[in-house]
Protein backbone atom coordinates (compact mmCIF):
# COMPACT_ATOMS: atom_id res chain seq x y z
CA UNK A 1 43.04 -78.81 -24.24
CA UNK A 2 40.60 -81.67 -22.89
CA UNK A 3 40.02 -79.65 -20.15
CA UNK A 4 39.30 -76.73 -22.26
CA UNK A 5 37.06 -78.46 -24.07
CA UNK A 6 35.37 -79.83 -21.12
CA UNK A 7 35.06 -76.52 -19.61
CA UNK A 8 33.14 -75.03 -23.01
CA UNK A 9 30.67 -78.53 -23.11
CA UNK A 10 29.67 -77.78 -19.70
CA UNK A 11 28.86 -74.37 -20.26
CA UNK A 12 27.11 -74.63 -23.31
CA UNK A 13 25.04 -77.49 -21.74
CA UNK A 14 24.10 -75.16 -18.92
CA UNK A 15 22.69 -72.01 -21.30
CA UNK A 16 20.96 -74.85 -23.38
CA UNK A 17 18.92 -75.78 -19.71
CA UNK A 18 18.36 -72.44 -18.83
CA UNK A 19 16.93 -71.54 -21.92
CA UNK A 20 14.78 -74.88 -22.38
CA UNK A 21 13.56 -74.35 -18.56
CA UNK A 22 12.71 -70.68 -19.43
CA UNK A 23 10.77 -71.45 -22.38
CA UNK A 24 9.04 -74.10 -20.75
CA UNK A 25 7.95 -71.88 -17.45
CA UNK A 26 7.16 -69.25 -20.10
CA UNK A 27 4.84 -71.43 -21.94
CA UNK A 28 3.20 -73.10 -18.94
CA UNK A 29 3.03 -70.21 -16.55
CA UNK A 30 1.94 -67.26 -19.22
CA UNK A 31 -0.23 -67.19 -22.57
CA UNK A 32 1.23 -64.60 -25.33
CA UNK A 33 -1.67 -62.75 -24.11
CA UNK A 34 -0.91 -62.36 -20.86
CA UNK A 35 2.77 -61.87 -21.47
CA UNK A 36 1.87 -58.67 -23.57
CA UNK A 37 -0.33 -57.52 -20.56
CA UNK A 38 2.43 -57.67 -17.70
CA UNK A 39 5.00 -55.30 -20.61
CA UNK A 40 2.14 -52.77 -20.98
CA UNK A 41 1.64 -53.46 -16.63
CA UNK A 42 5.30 -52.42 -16.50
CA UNK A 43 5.80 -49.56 -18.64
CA UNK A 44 2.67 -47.85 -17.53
CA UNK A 45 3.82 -48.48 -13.55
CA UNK A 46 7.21 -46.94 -14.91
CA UNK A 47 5.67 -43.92 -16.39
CA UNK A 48 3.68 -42.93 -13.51
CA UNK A 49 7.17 -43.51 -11.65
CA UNK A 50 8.17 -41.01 -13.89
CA UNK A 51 5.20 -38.90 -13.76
CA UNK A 52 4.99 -38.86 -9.99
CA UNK A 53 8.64 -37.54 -9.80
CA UNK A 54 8.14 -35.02 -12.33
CA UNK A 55 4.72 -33.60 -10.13
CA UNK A 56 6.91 -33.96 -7.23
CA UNK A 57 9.57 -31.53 -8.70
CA UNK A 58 6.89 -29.47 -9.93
CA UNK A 59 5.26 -29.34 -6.08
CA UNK A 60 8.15 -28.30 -5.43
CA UNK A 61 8.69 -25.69 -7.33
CA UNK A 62 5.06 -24.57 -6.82
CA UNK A 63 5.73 -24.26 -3.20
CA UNK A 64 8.28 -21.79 -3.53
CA UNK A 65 6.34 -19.55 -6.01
CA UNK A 66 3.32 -17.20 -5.17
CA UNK A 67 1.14 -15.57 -7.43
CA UNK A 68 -1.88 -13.12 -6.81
CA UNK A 69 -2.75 -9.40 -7.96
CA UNK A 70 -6.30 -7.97 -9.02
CA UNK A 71 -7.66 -5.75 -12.17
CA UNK A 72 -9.66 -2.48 -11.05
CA UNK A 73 -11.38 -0.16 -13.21
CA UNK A 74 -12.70 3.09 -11.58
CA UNK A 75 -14.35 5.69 -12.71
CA UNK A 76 -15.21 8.88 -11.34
CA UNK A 77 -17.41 11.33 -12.00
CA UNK A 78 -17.85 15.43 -10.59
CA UNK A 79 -21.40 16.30 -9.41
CA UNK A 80 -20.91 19.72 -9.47
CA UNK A 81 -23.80 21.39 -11.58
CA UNK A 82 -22.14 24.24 -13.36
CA UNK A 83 -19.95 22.44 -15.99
CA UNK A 84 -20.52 20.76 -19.33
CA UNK A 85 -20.65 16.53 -19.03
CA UNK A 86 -17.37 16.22 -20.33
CA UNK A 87 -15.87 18.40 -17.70
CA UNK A 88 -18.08 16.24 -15.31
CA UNK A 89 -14.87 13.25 -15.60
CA UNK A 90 -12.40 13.14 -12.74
CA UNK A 91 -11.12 9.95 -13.66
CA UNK A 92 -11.52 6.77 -15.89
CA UNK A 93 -8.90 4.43 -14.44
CA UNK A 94 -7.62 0.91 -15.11
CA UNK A 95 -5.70 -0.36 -12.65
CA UNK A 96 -3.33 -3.61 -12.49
CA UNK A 97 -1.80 -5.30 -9.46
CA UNK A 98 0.78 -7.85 -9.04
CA UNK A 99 2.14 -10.01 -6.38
CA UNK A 100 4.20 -12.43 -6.56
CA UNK A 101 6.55 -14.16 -3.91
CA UNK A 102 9.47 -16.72 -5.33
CA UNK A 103 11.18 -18.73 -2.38
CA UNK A 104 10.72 -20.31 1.24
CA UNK A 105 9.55 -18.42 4.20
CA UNK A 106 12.88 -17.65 5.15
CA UNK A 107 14.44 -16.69 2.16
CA UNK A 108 12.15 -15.28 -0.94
CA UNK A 109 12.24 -12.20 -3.27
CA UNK A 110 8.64 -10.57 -2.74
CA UNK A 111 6.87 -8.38 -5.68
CA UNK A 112 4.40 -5.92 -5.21
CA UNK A 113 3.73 -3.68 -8.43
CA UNK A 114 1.07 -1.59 -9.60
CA UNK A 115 0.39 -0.38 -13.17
CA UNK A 116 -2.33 2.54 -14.14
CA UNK A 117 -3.63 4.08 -17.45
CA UNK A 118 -6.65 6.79 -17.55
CA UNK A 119 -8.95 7.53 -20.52
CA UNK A 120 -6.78 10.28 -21.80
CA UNK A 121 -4.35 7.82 -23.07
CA UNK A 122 -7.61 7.58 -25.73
CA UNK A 123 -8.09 10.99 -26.09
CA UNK A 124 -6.95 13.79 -23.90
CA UNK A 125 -10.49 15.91 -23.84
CA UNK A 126 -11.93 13.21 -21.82
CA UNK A 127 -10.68 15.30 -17.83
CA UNK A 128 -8.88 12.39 -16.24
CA UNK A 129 -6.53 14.20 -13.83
CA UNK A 130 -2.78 13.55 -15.08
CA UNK A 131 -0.80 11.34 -13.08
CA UNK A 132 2.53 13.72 -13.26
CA UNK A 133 3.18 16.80 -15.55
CA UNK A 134 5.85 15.27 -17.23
CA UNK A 135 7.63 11.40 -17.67
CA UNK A 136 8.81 11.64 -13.87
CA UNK A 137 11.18 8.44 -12.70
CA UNK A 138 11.71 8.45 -9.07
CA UNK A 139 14.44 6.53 -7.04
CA UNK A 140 11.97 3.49 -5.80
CA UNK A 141 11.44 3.11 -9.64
CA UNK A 142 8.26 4.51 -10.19
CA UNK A 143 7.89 6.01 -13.60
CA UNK A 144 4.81 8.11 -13.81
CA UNK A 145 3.37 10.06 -16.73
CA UNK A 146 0.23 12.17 -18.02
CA UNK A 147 -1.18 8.73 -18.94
CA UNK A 148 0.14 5.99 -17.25
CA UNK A 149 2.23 5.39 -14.28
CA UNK A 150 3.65 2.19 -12.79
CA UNK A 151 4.84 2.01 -9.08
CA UNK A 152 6.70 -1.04 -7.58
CA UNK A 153 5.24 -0.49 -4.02
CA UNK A 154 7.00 -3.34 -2.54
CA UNK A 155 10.15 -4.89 -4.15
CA UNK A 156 12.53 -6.56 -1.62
CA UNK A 157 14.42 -9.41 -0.49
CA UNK A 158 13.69 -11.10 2.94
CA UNK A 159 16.52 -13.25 4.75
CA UNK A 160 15.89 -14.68 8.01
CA UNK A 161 18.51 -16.49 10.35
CA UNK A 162 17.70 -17.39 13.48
CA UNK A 163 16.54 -14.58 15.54
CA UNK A 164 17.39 -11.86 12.98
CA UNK A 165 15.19 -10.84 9.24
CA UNK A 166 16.77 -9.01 7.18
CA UNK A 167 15.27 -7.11 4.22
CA UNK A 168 16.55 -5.01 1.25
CA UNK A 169 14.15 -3.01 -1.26
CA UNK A 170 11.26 -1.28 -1.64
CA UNK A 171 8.96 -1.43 1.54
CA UNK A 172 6.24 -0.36 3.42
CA UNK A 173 7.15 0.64 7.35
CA UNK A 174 3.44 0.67 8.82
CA UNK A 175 4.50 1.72 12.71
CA UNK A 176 2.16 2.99 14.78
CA UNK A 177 -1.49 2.20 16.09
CA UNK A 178 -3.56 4.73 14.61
CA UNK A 179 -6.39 3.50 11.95
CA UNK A 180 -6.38 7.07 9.61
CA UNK A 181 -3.31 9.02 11.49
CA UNK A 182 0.13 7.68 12.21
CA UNK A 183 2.42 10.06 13.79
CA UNK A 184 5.04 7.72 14.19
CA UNK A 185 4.64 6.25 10.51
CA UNK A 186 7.67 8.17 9.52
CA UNK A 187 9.25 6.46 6.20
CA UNK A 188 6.79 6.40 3.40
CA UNK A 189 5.70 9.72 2.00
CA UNK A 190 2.33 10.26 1.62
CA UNK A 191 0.23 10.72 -2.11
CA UNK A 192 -1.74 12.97 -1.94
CA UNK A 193 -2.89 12.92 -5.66
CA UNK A 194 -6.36 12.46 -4.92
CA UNK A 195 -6.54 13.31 -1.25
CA UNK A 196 -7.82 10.80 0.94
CA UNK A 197 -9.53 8.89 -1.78
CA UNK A 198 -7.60 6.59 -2.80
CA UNK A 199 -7.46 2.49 -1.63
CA UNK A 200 -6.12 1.80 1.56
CA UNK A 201 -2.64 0.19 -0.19
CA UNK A 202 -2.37 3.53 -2.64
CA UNK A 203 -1.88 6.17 -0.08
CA UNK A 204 2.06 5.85 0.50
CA UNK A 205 4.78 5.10 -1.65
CA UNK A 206 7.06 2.26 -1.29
CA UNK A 207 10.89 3.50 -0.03
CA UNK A 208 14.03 1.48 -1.17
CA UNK A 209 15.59 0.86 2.65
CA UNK A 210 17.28 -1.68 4.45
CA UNK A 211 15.44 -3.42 7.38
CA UNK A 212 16.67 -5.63 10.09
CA UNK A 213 14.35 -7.44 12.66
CA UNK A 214 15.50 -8.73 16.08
CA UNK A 215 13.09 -11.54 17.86
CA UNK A 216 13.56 -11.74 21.47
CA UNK A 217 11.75 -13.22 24.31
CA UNK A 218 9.50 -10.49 25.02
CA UNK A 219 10.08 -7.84 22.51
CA UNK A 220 10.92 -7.22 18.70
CA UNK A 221 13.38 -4.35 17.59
CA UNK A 222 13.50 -2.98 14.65
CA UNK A 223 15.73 -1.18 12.57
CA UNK A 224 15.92 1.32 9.50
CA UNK A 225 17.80 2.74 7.41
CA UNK A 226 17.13 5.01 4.24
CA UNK A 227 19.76 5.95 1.65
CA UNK A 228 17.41 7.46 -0.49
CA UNK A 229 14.71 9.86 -0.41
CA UNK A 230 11.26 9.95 -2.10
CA UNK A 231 9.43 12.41 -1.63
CA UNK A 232 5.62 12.85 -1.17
CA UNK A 233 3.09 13.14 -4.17
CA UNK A 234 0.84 16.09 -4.05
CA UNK A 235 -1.46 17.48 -6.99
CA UNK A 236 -0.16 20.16 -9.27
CA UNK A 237 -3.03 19.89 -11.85
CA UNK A 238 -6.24 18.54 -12.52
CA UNK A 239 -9.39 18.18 -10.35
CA UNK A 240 -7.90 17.26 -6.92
CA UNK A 241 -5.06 20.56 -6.98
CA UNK A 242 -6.89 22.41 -3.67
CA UNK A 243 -8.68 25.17 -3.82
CA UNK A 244 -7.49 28.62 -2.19
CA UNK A 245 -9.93 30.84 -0.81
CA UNK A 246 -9.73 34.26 0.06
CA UNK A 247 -6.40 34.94 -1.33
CA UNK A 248 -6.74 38.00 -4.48
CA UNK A 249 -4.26 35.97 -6.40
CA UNK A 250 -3.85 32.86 -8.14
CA UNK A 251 -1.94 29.46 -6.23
CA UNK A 252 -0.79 27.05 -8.10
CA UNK A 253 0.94 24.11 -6.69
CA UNK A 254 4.26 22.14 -8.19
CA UNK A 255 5.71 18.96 -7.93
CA UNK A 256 7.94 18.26 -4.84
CA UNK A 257 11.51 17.31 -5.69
CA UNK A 258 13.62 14.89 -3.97
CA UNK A 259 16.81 15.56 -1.43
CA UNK A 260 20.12 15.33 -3.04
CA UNK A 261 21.62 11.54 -2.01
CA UNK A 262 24.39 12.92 0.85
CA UNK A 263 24.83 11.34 4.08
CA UNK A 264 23.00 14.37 5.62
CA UNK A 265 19.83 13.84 3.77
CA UNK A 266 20.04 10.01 5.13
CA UNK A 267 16.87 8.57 7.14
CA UNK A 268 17.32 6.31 10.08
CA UNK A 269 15.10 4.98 12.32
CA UNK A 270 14.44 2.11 15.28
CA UNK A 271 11.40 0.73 16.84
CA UNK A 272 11.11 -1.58 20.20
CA UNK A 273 7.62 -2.91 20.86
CA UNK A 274 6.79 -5.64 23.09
CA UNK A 275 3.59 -6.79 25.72
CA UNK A 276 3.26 -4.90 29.34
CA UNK A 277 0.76 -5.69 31.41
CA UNK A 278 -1.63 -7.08 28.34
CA UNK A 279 -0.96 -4.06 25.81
CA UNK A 280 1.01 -3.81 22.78
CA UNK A 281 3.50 -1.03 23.06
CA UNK A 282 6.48 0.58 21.32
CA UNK A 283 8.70 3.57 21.57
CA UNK A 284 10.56 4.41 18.36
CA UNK A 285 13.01 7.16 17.34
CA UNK A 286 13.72 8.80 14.11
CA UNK A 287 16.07 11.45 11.98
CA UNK A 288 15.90 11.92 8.68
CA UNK A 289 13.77 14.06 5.82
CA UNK A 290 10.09 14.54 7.30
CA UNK A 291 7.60 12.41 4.94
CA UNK A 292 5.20 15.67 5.29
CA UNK A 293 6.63 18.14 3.14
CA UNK A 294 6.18 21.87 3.82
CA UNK A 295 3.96 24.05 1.65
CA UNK A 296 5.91 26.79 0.82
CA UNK A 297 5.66 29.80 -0.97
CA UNK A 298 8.04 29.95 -3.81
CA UNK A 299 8.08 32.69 -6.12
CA UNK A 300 5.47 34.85 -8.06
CA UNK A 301 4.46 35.32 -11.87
CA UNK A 302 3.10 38.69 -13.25
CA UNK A 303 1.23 37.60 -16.34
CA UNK A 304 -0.63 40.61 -18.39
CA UNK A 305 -4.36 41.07 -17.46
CA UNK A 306 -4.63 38.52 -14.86
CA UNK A 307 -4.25 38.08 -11.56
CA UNK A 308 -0.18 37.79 -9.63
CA UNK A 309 0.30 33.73 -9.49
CA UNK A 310 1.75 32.45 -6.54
CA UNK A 311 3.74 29.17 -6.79
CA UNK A 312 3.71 27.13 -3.97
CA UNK A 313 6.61 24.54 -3.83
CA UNK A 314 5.69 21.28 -1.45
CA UNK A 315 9.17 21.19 0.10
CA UNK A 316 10.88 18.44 2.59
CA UNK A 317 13.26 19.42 5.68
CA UNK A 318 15.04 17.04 7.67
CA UNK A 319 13.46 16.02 11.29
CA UNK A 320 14.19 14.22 13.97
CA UNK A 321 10.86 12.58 15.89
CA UNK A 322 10.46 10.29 18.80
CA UNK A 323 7.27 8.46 19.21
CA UNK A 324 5.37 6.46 21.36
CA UNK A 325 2.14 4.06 21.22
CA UNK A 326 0.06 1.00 22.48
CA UNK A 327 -3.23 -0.47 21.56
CA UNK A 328 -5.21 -2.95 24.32
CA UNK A 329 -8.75 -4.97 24.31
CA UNK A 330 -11.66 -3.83 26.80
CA UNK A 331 -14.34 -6.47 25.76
CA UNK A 332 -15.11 -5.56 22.72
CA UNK A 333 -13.16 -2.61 21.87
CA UNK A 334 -9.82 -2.23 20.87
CA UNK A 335 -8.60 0.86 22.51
CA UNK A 336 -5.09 2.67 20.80
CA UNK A 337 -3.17 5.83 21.12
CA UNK A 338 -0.19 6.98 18.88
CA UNK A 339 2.12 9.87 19.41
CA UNK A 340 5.15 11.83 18.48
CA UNK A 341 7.15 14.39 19.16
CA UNK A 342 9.95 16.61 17.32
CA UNK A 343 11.87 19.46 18.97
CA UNK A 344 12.75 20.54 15.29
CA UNK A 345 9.87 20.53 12.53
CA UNK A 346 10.02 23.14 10.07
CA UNK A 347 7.48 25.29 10.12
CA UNK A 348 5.92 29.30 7.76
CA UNK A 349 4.91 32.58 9.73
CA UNK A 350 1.49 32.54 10.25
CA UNK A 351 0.30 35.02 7.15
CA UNK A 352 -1.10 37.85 7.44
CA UNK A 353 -1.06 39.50 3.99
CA UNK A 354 1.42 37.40 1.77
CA UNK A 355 2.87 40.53 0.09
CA UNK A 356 4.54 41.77 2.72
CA UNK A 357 6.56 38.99 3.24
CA UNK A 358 9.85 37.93 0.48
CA UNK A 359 9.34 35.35 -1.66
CA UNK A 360 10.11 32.38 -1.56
CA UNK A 361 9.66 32.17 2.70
CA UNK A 362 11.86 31.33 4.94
CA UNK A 363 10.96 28.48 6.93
CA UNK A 364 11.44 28.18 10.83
CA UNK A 365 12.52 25.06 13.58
CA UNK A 366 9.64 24.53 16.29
CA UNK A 367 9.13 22.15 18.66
CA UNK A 368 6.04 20.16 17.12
CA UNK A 369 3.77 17.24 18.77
CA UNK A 370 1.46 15.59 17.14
CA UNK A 371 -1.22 12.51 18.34
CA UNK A 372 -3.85 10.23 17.41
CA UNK A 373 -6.39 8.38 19.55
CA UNK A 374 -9.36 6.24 18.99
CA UNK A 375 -11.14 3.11 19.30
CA UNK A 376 -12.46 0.12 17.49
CA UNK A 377 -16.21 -1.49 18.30
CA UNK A 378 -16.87 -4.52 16.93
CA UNK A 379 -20.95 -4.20 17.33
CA UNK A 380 -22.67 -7.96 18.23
CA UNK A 381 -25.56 -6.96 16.23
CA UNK A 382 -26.73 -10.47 15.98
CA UNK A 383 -28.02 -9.75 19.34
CA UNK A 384 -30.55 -7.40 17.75
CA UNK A 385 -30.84 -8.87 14.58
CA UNK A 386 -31.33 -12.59 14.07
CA UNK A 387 -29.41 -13.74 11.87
CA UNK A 388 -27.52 -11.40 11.11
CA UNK A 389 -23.63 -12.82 9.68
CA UNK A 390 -21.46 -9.96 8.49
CA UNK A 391 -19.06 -7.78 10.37
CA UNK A 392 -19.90 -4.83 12.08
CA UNK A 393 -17.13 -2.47 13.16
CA UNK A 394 -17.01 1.08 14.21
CA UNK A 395 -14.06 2.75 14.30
CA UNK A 396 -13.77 6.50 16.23
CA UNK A 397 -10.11 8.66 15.77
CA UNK A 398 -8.83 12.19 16.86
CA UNK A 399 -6.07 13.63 15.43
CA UNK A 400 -4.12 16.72 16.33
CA UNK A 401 -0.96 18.14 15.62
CA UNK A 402 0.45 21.55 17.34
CA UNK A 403 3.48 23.91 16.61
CA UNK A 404 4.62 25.12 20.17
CA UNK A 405 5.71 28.38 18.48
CA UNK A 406 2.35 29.88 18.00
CA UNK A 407 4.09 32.62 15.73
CA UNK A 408 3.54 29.76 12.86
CA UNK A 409 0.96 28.55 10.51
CA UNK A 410 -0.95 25.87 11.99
CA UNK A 411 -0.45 22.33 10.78
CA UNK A 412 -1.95 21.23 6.89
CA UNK A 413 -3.77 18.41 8.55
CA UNK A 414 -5.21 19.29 12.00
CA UNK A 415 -8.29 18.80 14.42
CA UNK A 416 -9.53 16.16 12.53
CA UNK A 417 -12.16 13.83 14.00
CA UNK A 418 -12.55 11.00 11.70
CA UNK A 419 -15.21 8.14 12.21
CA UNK A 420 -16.60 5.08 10.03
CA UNK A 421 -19.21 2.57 10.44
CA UNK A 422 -19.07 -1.06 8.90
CA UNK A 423 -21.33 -3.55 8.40
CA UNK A 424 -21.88 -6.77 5.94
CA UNK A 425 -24.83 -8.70 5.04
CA UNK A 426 -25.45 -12.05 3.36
CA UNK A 427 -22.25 -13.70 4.78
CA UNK A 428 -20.17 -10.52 3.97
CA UNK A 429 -21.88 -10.56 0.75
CA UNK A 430 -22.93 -7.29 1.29
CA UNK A 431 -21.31 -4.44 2.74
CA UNK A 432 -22.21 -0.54 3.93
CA UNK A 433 -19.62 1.79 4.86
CA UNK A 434 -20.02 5.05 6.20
CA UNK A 435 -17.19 7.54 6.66
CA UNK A 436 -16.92 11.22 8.02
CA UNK A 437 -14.30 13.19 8.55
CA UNK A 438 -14.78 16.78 10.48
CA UNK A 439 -12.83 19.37 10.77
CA UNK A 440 -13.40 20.20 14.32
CA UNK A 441 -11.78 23.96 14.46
CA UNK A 442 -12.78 24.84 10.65
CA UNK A 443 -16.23 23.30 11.19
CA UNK A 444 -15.64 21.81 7.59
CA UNK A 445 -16.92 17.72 7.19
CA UNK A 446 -16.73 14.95 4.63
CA UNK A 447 -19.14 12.34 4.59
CA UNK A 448 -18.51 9.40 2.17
CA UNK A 449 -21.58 6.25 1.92
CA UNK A 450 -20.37 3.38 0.20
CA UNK A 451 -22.09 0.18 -0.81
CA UNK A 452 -20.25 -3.19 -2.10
CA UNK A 453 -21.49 -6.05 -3.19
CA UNK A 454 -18.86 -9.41 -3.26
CA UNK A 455 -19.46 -11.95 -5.70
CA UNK A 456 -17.82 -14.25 -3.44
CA UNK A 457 -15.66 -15.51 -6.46
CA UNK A 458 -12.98 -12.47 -6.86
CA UNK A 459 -15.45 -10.31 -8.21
CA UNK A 460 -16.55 -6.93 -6.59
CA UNK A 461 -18.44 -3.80 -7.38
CA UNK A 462 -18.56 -0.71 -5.38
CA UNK A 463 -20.58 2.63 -5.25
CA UNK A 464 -20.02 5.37 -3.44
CA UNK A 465 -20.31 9.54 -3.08
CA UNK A 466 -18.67 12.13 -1.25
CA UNK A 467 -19.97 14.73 -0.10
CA UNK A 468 -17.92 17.99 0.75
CA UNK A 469 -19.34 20.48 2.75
CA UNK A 470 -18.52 23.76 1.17
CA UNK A 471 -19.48 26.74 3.73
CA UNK A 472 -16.27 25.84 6.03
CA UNK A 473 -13.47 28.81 4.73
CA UNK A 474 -10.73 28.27 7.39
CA UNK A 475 -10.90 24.63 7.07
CA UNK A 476 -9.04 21.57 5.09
CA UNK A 477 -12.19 20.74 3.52
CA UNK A 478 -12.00 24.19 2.25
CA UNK A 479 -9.38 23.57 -0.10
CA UNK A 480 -11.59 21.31 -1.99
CA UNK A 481 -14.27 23.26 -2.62
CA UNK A 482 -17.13 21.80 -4.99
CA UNK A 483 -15.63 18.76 -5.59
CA UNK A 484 -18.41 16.47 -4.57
CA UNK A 485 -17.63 13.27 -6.80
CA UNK A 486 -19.49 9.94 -7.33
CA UNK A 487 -17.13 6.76 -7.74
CA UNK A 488 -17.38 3.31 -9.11
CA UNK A 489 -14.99 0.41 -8.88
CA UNK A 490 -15.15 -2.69 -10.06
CA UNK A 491 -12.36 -5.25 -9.06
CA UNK A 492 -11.01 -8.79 -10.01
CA UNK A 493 -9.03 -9.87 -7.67
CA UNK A 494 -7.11 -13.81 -8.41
């Protein structure tokens, strides 16, 4: 018990010290003042602990998340004389685009979508060329309407292990060297909505495919594989549906329809490119439905007082293609060539008077090659003009594509030589463009000025015309007779 006792004395003796010596050092070493000043010290050093893990988890996240995309409105306008100014309106566009990119460089889900709505959503007097007929939904997800359309262009995810990326969705498969033409650009079918005048990124549709990407020492491979197939976009009303000439009947043009989802309507494809000698080159192979569809002749309608109708149905056949190309540097010129070859492209007889033949026609196999060649020039114009800071390019292509059966109608898109010049002013505030496109055997040409001017802060406006030269009749630029437009964009892009 004593000890007991003695234990508790001690003990309470000891807290008694501790807390007299506290108060003391307290009262000596710190004012009431200053005592309040080292609590506020503390808590505000713990809340920008606090604060610097919570930006640190938010870095974090922000470094696995992307997000871009622009806002485009275009308008478009016919200069053709004969026709009321209502008529005059091609198109009165808004466009949106998204990208976004969620993950690390290895692994990340990457979004590329684009929505549109024209002025007849407003009211439908106003001419804007209809996107589709009807609500159309296609396989990649694109739903398109008279109105509005929205088109997931990219949509896929991206692995990489090692040596080996992997991806699975919607993509773009740009092979090939060519600037304008790609022969060996087999996957993506082509729209041709508005014929070439579109932006670069609108011209092809995204594909839902599998991808796989092999790195080696000296050379990439690449593999394909499509389960199912989209097929092109061509015009079957509205401004851009081409114009027919000498035929005594009337051509209208339908929608193309996609190939049933069977194994033999299955795309596959492989690429190997690599370095030889200081080029880039690749040979690639491919089997599958041909991204060009064939224009065929369907059937006919007899409608009282007017003239027969012939209804043309753009139509896909399967192919199989092996190409070839390389691109190299000379100085200042960036030399490329780009070709391919199919012992099996569907092909028409060559008409001669449509009636005699049975509707719809029968297609026929040919051997088929097709090429494209050109150049870039980047021009040191600084050496002429002092001063001078932009970019000036000129780019030079030829394009030709040949059925070896020469009992068949000669390619759609043919004989083609296509040039542009480029040039910026102002530190790129400024650019010119000038395209042309002639149709070498038709004698048919397009010439397209453009002017842009870059705000340098995401905001751009651009001007242009086209001009279509309209004497050519055996030419591609005949089928768009009078349809000499004026267009003008103007673009956000964050």
């Amino acid at each position: 018990m004593k000890g007991w006792r003695f234990y508790n004395i001690c003990l309470i003796v000891f807290f008694a010290s501790l807390w007299c010596a506290g108060s003391a050092f307290a009262q000596k070493a710190f004012t009431p003042k200053e005592t309040t000043k080292i609590v506020q010290e503390a808590s505000k050093k713990a809340d920008e602990e606090e604060e610097m893990q919570e930006d640190s988890q938010t870095s974090s996240l922000a470094s696995l998340f992307e997000f871009g995309g622009m806002i485009r409105f275009t308008s478009i306008e016919s200069t053709y004389r004969d026709q009321n100014a209502r008529d005059s309106i091609v198109k009165n566009e808004i466009r949106k685009k998204i990208r976004m990119k969620f993950g690390s460089e290895d692994f990340h889900m990457y979004f590329v979508g684009n929505g549109y709505v024209n002025s007849n959503a407003i009211d439908d007097t106003w001419g804007s060329s209809p996107y589709s007929e009807d609500l159309r939904i296609l396989r990649n997800g694109m739903v398109s309407s008279e109105y509005a359309e929205f088109s997931p262009s990219e949509l896929y995810l991206n692995y990489k292990i090692g040596f080996c990326r992997i991806r699975i969705g919607n993509q773009n498969i740009a092979w090939g060297t060519g600037d304008v033409n790609n022969p060996t650009s087999y996957f993506n079918p082509t729209d041709l909505r508005e014929f070439i005048f579109k932006e670069e990124d609108e011209l092809t549709h995204g594909v839902p495919l599998i991808s796989a990407m092999f790195y080696f020492e000296k050379s990439v491979l690449e593999l394909v594989f499509v389960p199912f197939h989209i097929p092109a976009s061509m015009p079957s009303e509205g401004f851009w549906v081409p114009y027919v000439l000498d035929v005594p009947m009337k051509v209208s043009f339908v929608e193309a329809k996609a190939l049933e989802v069977l194994p033999e309507n299955f795309a596959y494809g492989a690429r190997l490119s690599g370095n030889l000698f200081g080029a880039d080159m690749s040979i690639s192979a491919y089997h599958g439905p041909d991204k060009e569809p064939l224009l065929v002749p369907h059937h006919s309608n007899l409608v009282p007082n007017e003239p027969v109708e012939i209804v043309v149905q753009p139509t896909h056949f399967i192919i199989n293609k092996f190409g070839f190309d390389f691109s190299f540097d000379i100085s200042k010129f960036v030399v490329q060539f780009e070709g391919a070859y199919s012992p099996d492209k569907s092909g028409l007889p060559a008409l001669t008077e449509l009636s005699a033949y049975e509707l719809p026609l029968k297609e026929k196999k040919s051997h088929y090659i097709s090429y494209s060649t050109g150049f870039n020039y980047f021009i040191p114009i600084n050496r002429l003009i002092e001063g001078h800071e932009g970019d000036s390019v000129l780019t030079m292509e030829w394009y030709q594509a040949r059925y070896l059966d020469d009992s068949l109608e000669k390619p759609f898109i043919t004989d083609l030589a296509i040039g542009r010049f480029e040039d910026g002013y102002f530190d790129n505030s400024v650019k010119i463009y000038l395209t042309g496109m002639y149709d070498v055997k038709g004698k048919g040409y397009i010439l397209w000025p453009k002017i842009q001017y870059d705000f340098q802060n995401g905001l751009v406006f651009e001007l242009s015309y086209v001009y279509i030269n309209n004497d050519a009749e055996e030419s591609l630029v005949s089928y768009y007779k009078d349809k000499d437009v004026v267009m003008g964009r103007m673009k956000y892009e964050y």
